[in-house]
Structures are given as C-alpha cells and as structure tokens.
Protein backbone atom coordinates (compact mmCIF):
# COMPACT_ATOMS: atom_id res chain seq x y z
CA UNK A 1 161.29 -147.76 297.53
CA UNK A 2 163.77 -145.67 298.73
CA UNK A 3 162.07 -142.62 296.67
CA UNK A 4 158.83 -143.39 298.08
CA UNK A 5 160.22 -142.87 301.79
CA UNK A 6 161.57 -139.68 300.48
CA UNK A 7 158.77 -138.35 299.23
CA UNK A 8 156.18 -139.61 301.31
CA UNK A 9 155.04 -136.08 302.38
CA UNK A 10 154.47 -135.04 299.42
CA UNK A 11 152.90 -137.89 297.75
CA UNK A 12 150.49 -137.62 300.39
CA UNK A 13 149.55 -134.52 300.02
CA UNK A 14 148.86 -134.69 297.10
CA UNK A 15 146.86 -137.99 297.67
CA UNK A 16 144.69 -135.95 300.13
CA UNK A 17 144.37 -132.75 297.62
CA UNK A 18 142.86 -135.83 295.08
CA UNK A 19 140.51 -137.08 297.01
CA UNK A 20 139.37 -133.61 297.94
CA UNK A 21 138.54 -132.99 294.34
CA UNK A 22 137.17 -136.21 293.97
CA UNK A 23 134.61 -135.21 296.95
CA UNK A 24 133.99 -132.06 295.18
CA UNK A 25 133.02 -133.39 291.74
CA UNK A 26 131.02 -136.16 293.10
CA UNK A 27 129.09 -133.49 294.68
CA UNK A 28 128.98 -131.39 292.03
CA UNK A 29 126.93 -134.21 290.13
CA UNK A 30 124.03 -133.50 292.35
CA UNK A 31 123.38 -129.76 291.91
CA UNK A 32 125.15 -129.37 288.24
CA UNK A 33 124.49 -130.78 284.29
CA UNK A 34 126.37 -133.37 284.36
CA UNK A 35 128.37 -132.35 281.00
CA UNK A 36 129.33 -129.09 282.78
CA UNK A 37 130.62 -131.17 285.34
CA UNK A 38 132.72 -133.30 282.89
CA UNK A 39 133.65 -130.23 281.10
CA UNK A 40 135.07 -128.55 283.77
CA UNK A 41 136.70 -131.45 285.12
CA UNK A 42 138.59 -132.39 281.83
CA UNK A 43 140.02 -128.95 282.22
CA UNK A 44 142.55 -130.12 284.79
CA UNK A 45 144.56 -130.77 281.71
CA UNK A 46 145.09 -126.83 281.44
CA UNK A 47 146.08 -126.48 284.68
CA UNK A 48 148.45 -129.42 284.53
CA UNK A 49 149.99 -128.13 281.49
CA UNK A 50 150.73 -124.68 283.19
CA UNK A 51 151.98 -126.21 286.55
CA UNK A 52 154.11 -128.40 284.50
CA UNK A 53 155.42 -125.25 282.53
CA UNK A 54 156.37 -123.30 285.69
CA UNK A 55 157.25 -125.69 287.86
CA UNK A 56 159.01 -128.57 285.70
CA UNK A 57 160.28 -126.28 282.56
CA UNK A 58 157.76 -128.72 280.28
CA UNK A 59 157.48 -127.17 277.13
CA UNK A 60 153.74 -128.72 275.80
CA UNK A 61 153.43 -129.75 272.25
CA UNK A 62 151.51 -127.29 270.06
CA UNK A 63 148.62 -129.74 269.53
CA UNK A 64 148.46 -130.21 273.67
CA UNK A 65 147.66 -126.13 273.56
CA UNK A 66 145.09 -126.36 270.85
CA UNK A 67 143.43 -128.90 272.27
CA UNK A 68 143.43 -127.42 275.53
CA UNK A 69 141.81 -125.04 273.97
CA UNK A 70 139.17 -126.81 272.63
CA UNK A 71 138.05 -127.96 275.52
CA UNK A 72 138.05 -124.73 277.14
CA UNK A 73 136.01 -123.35 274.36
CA UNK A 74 133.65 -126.60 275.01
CA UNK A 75 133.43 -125.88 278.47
CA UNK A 76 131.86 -122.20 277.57
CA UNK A 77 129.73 -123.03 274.92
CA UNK A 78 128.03 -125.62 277.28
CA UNK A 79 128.34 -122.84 280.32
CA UNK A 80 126.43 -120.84 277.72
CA UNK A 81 124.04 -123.41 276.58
C-alpha cells in the first residue's frame, strides 16, 4: 500500500494515457478495417519492448524481437491489402 501512495502520480497517469488509447481505438473501429485496427493495436508490444529497453535496461528474448516482427510485417501486408 505504501508503494501505491508513492506512486500514485504516476500510476495515474498512466491510467489516464490508457484510457486515452482506449478512446482512440474504439473510435478507430468506426472509420477503419477492423484487422488494421487490431494490427496496429497489437503493435504496442514493439513499443513496450523499446520503452522497456531504454528505460528499464530489459534485454528482450530473441523470439520477443522476431515476433515483434512478425506482427509488424502483418500489420503492412494488411496496410497493403
């Protein structure tokens, strides 16, 4: 608990930055294929995997990178589609 009080700024923050996203997807199911959509927001993996390399020193597994990858490569082809 005592962590909580500590970080209570930040935690709700980032609780507000979420449910800005949120908004944004949800929206973004009205005017947008909905597998673009998904596509684009699975890639929050890559970003959390480069935050958590700068910020946090995290050193992602090999297969976390590849399949990053994937997905971004999923993301295109649908883009493209």
């Amino acid at each position: 608990m005592k962590e909580v009080k500590g970080n209570f700024k930040l935690l709700f923050a980032n609780s507000v930055l979420y449910l800005v996203v949120s908004f944004l997807v949800f929206s973004a199911f009205i005017g947008a294929p909905v597998a673009l959509v998904m596509a684009i927001k699975r890639l929050q993996i890559f970003f959390i995997l480069i935050l958590g390399l700068i910020f946090l020193k995290d050193k992602p597994t090999k297969h976390a990178w590849i399949a990053t990858a994937i997905m971004a490569f999923g993301a295109l082809l649908i883009k493209l589609g």
